[in-house]
PDB file of N, CA and C in Angstrom:
ATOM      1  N   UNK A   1     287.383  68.490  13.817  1.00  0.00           N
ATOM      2  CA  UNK A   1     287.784  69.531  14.750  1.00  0.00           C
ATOM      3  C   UNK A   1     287.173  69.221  16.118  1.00  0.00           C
ATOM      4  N   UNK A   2     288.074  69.596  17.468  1.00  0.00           N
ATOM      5  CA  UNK A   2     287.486  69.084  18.455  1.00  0.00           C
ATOM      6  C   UNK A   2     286.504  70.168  18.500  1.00  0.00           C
ATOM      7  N   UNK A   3     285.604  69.748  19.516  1.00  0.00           N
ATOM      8  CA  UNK A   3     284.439  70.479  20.156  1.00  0.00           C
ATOM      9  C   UNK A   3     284.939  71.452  20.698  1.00  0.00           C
ATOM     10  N   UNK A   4     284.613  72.899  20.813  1.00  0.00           N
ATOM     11  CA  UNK A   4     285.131  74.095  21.535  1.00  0.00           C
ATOM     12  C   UNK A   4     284.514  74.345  22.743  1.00  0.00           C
ATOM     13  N   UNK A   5     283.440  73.554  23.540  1.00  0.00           N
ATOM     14  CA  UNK A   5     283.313  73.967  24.428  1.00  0.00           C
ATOM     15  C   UNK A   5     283.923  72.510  25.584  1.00  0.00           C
ATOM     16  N   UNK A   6     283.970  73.137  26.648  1.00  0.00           N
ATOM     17  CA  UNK A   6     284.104  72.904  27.858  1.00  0.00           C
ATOM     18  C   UNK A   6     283.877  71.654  28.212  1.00  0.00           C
ATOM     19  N   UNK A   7     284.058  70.540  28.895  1.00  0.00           N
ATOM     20  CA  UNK A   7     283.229  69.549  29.748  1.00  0.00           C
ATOM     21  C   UNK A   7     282.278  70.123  30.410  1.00  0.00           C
ATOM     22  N   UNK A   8     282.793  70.740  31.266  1.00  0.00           N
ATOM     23  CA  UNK A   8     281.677  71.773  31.957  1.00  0.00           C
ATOM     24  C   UNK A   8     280.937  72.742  31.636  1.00  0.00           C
ATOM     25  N   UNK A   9     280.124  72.802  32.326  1.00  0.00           N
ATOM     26  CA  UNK A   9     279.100  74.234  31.804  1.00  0.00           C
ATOM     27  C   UNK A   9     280.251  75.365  31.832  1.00  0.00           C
ATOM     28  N   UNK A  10     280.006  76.317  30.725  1.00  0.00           N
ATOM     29  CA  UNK A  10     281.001  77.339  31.177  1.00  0.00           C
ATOM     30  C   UNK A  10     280.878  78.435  32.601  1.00  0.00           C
ATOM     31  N   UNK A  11     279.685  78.569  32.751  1.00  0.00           N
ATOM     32  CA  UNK A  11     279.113  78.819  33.861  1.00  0.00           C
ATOM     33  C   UNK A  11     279.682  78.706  35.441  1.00  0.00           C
ATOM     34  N   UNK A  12     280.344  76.933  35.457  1.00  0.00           N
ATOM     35  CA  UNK A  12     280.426  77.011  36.613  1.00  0.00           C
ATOM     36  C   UNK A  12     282.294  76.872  36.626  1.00  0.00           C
ATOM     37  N   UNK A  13     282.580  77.546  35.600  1.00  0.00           N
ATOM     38  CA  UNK A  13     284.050  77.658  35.371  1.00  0.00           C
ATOM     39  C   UNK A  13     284.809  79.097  35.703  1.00  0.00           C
ATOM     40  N   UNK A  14     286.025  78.880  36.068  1.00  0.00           N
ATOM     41  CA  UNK A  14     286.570  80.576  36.288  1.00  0.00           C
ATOM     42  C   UNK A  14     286.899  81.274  34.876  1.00  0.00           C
ATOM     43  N   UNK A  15     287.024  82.794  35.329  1.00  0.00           N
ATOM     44  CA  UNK A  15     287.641  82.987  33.775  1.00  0.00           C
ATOM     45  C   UNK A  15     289.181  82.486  33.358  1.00  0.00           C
ATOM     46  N   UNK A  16     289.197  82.035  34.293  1.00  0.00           N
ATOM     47  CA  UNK A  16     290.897  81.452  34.258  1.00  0.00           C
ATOM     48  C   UNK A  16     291.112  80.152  33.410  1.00  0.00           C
ATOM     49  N   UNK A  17     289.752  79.642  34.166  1.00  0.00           N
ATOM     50  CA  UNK A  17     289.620  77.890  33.518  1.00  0.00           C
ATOM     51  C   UNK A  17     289.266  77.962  31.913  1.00  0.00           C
ATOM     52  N   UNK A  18     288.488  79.123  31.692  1.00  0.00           N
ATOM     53  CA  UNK A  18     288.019  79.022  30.327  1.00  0.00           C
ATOM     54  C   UNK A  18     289.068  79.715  29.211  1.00  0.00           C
ATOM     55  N   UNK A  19     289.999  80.547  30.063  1.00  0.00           N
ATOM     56  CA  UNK A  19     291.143  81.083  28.806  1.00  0.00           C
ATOM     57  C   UNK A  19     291.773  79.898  28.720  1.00  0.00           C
ATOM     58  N   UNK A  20     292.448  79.238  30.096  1.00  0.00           N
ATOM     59  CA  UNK A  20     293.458  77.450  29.650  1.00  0.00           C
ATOM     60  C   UNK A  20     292.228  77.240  28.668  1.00  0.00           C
ATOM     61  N   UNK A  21     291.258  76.810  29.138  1.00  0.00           N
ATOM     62  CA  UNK A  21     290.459  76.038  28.174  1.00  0.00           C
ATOM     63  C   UNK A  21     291.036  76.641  26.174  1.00  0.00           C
ATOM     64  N   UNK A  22     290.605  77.530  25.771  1.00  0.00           N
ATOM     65  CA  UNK A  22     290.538  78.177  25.066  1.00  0.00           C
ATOM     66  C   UNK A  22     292.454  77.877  24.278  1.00  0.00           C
ATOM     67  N   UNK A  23     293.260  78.221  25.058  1.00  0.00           N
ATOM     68  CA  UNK A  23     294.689  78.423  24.903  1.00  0.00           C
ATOM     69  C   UNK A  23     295.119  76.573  24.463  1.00  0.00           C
ATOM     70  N   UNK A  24     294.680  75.951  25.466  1.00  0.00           N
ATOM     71  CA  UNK A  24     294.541  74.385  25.175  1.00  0.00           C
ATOM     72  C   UNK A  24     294.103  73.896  23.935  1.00  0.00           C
ATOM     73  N   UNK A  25     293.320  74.281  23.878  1.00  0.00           N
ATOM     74  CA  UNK A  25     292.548  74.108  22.266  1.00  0.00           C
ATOM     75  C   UNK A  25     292.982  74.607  21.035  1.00  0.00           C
ATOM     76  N   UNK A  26     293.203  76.225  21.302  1.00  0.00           N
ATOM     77  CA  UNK A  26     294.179  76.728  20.225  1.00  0.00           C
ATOM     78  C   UNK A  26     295.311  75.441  19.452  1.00  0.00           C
ATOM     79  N   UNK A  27     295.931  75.412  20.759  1.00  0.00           N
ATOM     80  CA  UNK A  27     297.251  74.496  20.578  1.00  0.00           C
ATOM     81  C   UNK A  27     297.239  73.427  19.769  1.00  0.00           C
ATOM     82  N   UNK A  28     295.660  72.286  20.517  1.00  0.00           N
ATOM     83  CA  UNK A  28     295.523  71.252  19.431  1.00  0.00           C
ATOM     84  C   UNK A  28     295.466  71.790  18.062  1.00  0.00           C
ATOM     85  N   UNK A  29     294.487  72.722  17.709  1.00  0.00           N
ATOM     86  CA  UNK A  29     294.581  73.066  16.364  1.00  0.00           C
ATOM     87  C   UNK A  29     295.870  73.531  16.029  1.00  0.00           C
ATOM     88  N   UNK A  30     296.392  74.356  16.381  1.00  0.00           N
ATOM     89  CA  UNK A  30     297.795  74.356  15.784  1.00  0.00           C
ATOM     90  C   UNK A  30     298.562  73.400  15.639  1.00  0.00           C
ATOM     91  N   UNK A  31     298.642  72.100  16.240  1.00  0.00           N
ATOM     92  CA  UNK A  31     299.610  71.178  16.107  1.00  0.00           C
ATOM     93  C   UNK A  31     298.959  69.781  14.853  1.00  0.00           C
ATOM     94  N   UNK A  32     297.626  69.982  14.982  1.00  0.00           N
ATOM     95  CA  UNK A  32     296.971  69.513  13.830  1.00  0.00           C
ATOM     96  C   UNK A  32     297.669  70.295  12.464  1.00  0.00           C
ATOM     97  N   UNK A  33     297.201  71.574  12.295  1.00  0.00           N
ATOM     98  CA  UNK A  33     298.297  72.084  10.849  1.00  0.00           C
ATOM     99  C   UNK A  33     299.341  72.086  10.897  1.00  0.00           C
ATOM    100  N   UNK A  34     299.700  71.577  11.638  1.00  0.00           N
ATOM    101  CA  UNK A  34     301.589  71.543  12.013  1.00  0.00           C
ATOM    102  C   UNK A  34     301.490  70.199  10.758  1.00  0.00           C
ATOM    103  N   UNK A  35     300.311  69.158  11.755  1.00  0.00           N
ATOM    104  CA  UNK A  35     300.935  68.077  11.037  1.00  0.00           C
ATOM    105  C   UNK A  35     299.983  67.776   9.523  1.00  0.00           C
ATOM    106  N   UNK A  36     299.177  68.244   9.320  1.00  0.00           N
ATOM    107  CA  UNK A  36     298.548  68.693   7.949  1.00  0.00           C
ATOM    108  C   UNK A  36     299.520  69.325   6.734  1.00  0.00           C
ATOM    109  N   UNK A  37     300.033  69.830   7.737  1.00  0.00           N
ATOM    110  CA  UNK A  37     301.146  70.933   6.757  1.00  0.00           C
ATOM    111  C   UNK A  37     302.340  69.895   6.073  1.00  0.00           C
ATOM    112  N   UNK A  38     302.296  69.234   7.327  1.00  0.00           N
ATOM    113  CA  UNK A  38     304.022  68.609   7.045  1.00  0.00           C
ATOM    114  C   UNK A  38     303.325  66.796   6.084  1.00  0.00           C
ATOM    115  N   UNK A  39     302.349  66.872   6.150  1.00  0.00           N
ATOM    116  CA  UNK A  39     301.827  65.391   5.067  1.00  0.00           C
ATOM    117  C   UNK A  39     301.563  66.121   4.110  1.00  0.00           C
ATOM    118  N   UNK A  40     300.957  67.212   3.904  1.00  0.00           N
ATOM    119  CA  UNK A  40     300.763  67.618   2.729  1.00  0.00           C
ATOM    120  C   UNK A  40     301.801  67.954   1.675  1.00  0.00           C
ATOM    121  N   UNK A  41     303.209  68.702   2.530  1.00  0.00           N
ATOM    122  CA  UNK A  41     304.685  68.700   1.753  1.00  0.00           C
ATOM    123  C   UNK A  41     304.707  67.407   1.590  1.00  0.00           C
ATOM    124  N   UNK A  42     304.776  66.240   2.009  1.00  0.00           N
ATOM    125  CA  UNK A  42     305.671  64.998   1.783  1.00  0.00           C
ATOM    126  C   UNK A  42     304.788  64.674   0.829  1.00  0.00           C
ATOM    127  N   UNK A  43     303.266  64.576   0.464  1.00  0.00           N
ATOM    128  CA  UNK A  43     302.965  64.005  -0.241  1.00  0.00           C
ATOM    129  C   UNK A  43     302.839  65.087  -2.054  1.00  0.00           C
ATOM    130  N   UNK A  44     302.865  66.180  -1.529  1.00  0.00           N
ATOM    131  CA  UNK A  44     303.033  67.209  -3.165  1.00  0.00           C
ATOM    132  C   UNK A  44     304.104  66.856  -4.274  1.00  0.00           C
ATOM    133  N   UNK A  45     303.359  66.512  -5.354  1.00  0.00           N
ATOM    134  CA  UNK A  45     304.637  66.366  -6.591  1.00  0.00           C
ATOM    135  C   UNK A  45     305.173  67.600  -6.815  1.00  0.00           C
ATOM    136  N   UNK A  46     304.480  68.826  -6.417  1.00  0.00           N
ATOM    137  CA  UNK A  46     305.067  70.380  -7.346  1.00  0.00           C
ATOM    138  C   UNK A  46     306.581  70.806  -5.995  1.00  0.00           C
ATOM    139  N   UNK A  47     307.317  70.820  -6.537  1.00  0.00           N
ATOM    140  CA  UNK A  47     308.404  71.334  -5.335  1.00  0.00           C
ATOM    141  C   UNK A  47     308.357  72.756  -4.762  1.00  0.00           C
ATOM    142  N   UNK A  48     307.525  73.985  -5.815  1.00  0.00           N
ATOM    143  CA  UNK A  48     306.965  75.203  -5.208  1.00  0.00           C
ATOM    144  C   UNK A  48     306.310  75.188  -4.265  1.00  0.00           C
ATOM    145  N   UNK A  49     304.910  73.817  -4.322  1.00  0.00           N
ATOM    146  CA  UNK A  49     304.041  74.051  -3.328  1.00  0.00           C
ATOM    147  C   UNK A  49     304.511  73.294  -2.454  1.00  0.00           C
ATOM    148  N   UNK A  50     305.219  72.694  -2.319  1.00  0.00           N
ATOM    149  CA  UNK A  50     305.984  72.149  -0.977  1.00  0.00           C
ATOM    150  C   UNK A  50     306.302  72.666  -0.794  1.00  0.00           C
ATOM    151  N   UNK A  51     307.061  73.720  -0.996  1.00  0.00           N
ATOM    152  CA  UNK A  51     307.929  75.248   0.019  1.00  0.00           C
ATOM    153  C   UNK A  51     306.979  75.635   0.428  1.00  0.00           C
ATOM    154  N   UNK A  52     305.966  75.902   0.161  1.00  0.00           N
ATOM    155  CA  UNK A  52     304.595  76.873   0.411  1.00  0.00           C
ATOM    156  C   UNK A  52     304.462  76.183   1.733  1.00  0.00           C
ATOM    157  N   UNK A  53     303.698  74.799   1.877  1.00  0.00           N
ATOM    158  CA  UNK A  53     303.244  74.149   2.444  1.00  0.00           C
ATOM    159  C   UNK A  53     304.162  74.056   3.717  1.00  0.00           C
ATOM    160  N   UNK A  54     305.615  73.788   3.375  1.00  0.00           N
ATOM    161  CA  UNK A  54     306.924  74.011   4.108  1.00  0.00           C
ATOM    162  C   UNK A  54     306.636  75.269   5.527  1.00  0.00           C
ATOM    163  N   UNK A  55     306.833  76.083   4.282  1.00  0.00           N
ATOM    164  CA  UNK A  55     306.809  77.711   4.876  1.00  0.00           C
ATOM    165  C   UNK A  55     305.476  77.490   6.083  1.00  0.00           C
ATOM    166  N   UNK A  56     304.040  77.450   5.749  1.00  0.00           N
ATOM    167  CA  UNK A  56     303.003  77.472   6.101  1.00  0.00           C
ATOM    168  C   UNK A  56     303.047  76.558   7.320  1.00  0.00           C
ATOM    169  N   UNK A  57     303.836  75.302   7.553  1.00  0.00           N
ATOM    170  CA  UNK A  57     303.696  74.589   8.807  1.00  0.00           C
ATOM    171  C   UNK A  57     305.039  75.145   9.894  1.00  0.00           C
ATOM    172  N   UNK A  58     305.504  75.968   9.522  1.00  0.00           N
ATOM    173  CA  UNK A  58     307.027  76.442  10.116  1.00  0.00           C
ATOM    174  C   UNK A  58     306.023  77.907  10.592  1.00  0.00           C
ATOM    175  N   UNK A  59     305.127  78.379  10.466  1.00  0.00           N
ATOM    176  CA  UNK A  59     304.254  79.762  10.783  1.00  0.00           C
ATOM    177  C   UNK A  59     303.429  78.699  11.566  1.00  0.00           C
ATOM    178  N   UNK A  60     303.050  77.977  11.650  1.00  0.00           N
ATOM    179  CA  UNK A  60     302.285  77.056  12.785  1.00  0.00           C
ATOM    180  C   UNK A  60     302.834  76.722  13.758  1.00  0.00           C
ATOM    181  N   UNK A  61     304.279  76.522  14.052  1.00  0.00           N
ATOM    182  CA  UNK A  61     305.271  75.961  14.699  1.00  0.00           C
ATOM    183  C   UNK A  61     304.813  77.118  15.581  1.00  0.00           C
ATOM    184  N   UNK A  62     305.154  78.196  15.391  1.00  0.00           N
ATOM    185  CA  UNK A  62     305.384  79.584  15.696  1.00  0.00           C
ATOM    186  C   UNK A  62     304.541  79.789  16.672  1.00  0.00           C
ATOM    187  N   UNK A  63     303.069  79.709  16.110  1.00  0.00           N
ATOM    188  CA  UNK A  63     301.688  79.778  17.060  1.00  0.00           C
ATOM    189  C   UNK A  63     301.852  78.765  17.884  1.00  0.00           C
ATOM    190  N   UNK A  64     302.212  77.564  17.824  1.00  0.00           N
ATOM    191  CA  UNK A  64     302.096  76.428  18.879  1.00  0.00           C
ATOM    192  C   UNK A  64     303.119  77.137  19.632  1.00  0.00           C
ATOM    193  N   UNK A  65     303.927  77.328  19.501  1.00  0.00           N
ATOM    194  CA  UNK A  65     305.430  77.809  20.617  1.00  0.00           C
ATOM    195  C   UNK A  65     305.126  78.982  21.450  1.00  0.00           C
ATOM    196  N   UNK A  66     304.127  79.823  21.071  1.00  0.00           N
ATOM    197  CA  UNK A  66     303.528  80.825  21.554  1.00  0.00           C
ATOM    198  C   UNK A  66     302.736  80.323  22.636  1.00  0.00           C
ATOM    199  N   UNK A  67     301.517  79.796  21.917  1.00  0.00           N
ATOM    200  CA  UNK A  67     300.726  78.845  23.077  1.00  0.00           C
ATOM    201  C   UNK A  67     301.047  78.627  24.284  1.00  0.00           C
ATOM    202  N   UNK A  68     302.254  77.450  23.670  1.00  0.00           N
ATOM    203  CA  UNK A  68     302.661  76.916  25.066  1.00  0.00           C
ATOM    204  C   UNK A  68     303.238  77.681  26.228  1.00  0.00           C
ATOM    205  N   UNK A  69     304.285  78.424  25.439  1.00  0.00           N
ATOM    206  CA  UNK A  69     304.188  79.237  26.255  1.00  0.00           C
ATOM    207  C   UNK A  69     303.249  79.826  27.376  1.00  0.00           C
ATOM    208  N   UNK A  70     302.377  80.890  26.590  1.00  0.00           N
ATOM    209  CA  UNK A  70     301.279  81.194  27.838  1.00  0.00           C
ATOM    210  C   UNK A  70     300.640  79.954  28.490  1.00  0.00           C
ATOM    211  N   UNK A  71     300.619  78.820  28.201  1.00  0.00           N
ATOM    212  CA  UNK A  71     300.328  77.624  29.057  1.00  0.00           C
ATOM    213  C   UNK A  71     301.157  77.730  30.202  1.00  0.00           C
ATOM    214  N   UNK A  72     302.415  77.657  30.034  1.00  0.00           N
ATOM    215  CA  UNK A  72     303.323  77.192  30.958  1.00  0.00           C
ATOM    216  C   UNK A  72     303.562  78.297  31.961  1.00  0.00           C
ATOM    217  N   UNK A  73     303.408  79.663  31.590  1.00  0.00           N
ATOM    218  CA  UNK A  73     303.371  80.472  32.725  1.00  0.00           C
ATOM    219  C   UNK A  73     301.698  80.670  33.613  1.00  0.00           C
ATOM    220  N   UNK A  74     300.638  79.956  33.110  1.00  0.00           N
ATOM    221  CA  UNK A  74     299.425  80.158  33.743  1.00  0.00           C
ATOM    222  C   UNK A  74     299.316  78.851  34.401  1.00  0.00           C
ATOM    223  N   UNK A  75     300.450  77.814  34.238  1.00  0.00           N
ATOM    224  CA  UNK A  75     300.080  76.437  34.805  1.00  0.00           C
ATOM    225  C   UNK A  75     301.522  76.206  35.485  1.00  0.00           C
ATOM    226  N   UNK A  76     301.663  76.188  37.052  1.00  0.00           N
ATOM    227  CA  UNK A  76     302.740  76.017  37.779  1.00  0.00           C
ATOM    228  C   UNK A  76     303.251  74.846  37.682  1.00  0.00           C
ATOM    229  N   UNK A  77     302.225  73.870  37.674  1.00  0.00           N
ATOM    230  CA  UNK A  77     303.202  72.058  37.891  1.00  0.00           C
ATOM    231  C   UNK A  77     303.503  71.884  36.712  1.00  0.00           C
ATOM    232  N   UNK A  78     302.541  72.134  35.251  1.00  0.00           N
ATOM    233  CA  UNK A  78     303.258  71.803  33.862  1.00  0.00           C
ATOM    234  C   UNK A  78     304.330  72.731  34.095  1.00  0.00           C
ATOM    235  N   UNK A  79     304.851  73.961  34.651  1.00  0.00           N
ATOM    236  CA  UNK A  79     306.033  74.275  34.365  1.00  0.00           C
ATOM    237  C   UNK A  79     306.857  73.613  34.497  1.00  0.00           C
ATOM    238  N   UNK A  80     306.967  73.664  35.980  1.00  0.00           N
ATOM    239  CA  UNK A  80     307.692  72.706  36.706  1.00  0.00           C
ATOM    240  C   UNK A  80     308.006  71.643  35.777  1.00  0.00           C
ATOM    241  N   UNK A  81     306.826  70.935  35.195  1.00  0.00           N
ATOM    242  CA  UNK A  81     306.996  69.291  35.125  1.00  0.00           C
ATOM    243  C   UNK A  81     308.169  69.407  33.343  1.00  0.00           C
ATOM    244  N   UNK A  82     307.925  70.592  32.899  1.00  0.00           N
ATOM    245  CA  UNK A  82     308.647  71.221  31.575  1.00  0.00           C
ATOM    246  C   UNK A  82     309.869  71.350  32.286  1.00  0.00           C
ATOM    247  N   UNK A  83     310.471  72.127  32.863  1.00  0.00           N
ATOM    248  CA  UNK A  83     312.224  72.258  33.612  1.00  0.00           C
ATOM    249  C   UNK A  83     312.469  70.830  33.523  1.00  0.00           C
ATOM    250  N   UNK A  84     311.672  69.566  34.067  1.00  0.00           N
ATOM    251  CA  UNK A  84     312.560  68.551  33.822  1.00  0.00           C
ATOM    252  C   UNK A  84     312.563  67.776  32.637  1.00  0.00           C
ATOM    253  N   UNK A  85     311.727  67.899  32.015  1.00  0.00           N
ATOM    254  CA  UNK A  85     311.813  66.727  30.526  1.00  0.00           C
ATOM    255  C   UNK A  85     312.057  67.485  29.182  1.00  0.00           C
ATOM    256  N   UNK A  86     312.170  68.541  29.368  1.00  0.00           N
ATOM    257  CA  UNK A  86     312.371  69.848  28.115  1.00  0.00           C
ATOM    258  C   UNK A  86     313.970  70.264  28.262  1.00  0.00           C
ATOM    259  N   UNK A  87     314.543  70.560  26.728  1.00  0.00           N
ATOM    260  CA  UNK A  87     315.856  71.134  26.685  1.00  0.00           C
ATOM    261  C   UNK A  87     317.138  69.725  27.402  1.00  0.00           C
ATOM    262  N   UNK A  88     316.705  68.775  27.011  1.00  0.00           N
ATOM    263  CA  UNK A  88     317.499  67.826  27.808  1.00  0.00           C
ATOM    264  C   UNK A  88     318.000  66.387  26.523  1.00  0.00           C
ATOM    265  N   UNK A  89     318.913  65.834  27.076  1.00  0.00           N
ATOM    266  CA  UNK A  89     319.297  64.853  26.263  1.00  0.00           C
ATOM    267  C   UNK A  89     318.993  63.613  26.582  1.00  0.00           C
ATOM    268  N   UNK A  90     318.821  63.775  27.992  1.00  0.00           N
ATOM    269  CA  UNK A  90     318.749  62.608  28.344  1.00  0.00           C
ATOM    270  C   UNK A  90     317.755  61.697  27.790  1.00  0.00           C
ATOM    271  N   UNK A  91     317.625  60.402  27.932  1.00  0.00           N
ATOM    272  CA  UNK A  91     316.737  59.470  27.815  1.00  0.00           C
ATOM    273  C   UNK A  91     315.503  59.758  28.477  1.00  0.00           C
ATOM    274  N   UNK A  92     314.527  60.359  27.788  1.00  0.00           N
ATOM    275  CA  UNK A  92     312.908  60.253  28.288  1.00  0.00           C
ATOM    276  C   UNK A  92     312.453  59.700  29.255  1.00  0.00           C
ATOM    277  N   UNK A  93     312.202  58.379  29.112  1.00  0.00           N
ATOM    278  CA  UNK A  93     311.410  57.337  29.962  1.00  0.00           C
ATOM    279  C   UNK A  93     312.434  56.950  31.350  1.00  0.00           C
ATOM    280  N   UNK A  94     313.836  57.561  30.796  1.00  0.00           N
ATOM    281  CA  UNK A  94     315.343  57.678  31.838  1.00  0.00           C
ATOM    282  C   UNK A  94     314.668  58.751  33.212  1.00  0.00           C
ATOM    283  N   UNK A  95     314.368  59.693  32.557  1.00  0.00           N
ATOM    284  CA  UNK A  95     313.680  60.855  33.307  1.00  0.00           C
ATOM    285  C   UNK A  95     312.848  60.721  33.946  1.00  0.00           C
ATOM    286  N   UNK A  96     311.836  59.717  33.563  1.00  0.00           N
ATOM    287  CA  UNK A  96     310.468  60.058  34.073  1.00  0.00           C
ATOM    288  C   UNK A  96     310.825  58.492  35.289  1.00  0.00           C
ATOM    289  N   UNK A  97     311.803  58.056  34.740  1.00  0.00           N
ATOM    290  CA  UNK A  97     311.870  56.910  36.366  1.00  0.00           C
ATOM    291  C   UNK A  97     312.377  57.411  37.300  1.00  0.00           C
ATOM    292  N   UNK A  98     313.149  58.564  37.030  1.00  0.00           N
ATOM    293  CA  UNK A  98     313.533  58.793  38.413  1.00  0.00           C
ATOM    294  C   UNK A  98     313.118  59.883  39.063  1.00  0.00           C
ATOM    295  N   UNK A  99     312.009  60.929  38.584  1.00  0.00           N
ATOM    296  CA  UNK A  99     311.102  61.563  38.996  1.00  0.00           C
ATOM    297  C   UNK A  99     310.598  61.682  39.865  1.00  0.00           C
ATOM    298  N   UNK A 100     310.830  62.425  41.102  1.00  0.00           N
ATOM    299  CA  UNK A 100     310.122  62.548  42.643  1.00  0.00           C
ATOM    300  C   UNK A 100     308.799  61.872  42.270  1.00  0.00           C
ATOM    301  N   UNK A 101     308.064  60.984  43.120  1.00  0.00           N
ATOM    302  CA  UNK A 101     307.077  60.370  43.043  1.00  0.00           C
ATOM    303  C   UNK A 101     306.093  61.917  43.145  1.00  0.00           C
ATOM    304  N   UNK A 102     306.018  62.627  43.880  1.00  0.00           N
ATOM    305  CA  UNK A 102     305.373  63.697  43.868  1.00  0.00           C
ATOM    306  C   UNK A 102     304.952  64.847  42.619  1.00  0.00           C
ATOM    307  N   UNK A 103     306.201  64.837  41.796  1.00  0.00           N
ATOM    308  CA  UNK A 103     306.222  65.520  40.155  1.00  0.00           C
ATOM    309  C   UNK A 103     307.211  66.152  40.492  1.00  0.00           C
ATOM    310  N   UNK A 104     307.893  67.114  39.680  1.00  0.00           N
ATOM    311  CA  UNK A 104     309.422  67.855  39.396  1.00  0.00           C
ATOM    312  C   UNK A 104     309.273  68.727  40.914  1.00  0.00           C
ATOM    313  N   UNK A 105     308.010  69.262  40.996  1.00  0.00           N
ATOM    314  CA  UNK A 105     308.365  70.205  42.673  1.00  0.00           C
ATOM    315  C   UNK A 105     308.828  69.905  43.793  1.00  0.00           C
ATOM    316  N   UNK A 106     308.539  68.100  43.813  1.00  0.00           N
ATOM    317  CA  UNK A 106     308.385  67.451  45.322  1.00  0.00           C
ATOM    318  C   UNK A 106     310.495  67.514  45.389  1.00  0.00           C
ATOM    319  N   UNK A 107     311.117  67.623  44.436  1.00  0.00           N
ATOM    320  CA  UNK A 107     312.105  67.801  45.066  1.00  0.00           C
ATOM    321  C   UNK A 107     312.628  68.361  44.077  1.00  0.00           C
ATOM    322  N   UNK A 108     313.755  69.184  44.154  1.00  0.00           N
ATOM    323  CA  UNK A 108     313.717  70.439  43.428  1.00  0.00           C
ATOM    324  C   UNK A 108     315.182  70.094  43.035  1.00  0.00           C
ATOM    325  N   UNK A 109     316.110  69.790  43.809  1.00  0.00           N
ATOM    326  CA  UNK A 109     317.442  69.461  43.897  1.00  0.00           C
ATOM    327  C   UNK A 109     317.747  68.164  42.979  1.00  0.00           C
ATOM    328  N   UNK A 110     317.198  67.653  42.299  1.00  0.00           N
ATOM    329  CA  UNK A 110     316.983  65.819  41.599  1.00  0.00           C
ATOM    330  C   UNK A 110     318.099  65.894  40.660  1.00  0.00           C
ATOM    331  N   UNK A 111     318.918  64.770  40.509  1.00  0.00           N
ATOM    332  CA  UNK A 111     320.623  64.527  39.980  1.00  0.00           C
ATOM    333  C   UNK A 111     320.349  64.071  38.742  1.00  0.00           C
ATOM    334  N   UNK A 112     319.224  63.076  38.496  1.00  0.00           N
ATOM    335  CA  UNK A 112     318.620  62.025  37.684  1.00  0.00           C
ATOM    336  C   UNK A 112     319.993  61.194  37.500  1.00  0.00           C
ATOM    337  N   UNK A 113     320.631  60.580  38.952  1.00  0.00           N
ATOM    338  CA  UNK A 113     321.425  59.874  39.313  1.00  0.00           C
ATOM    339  C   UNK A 113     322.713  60.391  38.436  1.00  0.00           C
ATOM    340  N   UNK A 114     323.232  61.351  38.219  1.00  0.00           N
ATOM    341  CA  UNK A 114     324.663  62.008  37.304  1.00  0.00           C
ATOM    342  C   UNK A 114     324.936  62.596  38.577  1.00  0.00           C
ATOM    343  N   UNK A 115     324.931  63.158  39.686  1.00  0.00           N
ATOM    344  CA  UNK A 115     325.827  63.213  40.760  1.00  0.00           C
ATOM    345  C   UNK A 115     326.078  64.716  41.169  1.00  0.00           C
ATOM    346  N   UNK A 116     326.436  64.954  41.187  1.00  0.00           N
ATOM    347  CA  UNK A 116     327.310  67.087  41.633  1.00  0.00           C
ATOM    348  C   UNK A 116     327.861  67.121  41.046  1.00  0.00           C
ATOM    349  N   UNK A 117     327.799  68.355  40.501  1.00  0.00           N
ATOM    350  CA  UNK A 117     329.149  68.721  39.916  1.00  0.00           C
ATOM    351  C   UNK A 117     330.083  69.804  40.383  1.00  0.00           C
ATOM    352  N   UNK A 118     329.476  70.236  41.659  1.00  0.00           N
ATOM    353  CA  UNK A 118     330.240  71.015  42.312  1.00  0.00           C
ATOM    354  C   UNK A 118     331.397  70.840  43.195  1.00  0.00           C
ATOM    355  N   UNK A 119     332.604  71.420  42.574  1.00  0.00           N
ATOM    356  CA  UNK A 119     333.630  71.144  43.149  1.00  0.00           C
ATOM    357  C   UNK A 119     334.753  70.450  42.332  1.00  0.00           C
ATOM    358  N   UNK A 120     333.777  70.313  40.802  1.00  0.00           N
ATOM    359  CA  UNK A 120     334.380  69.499  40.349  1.00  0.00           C
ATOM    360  C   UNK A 120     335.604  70.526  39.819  1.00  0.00           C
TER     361      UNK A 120
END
């Protein structure tokens, strides 16, 4: 389990820095039983306790999706930087080349070279 505290003293942190802190961490642990959950189904001979186990990493999903959430509304550029590589088909590493050198804010209008479609 990671360490729960801080790099920093908590001291010379805001209370802002220490809830991300806190919310950040949550997350790893949740995505750890995400994936605890999901080796432990693949590797169970009983097919009950694989539903169990099933069930139990699909209620983890849940908490991580939560998380992030409150991440993404307490952190402006990960939002941002989420609008462009989230909910999309495109090719990943497609995305991230053509990415305002600045991050998703520095230009807001970005085609990822597919063009207008207005007018069409």
């Amino acid at each position: 389990m990671p360490n729960d505290l801080p790099i920093e003293p908590p001291s010379t942190l805001s209370t802002a820095s220490q809830d991300m802190h806190r919310a950040i961490l949550s997350l790893t642990e949740e995505l750890d039983a995400i994936d605890w959950y999901r080796q432990r189904a693949e590797a169970c001979a009983d097919a009950e306790l694989r539903e169990v186990f099933r069930h139990n990493g699909n209620e983890e999903k849940e908490h991580a999706a939560m998380l992030v959430e409150w991440i993404r509304r307490h952190d402006t550029r990960l939002a941002e930087t989420m609008k462009t590589f989230l909910f999309t088909e495109a090719p990943l590493a497609g995305i991230a080349a053509v990415a305002p050198p600045g991050g998703p804010s520095a230009q807001r209008d970005a085609t990822l070279g597919i063009g207008s479609m207005k007018g069409a």
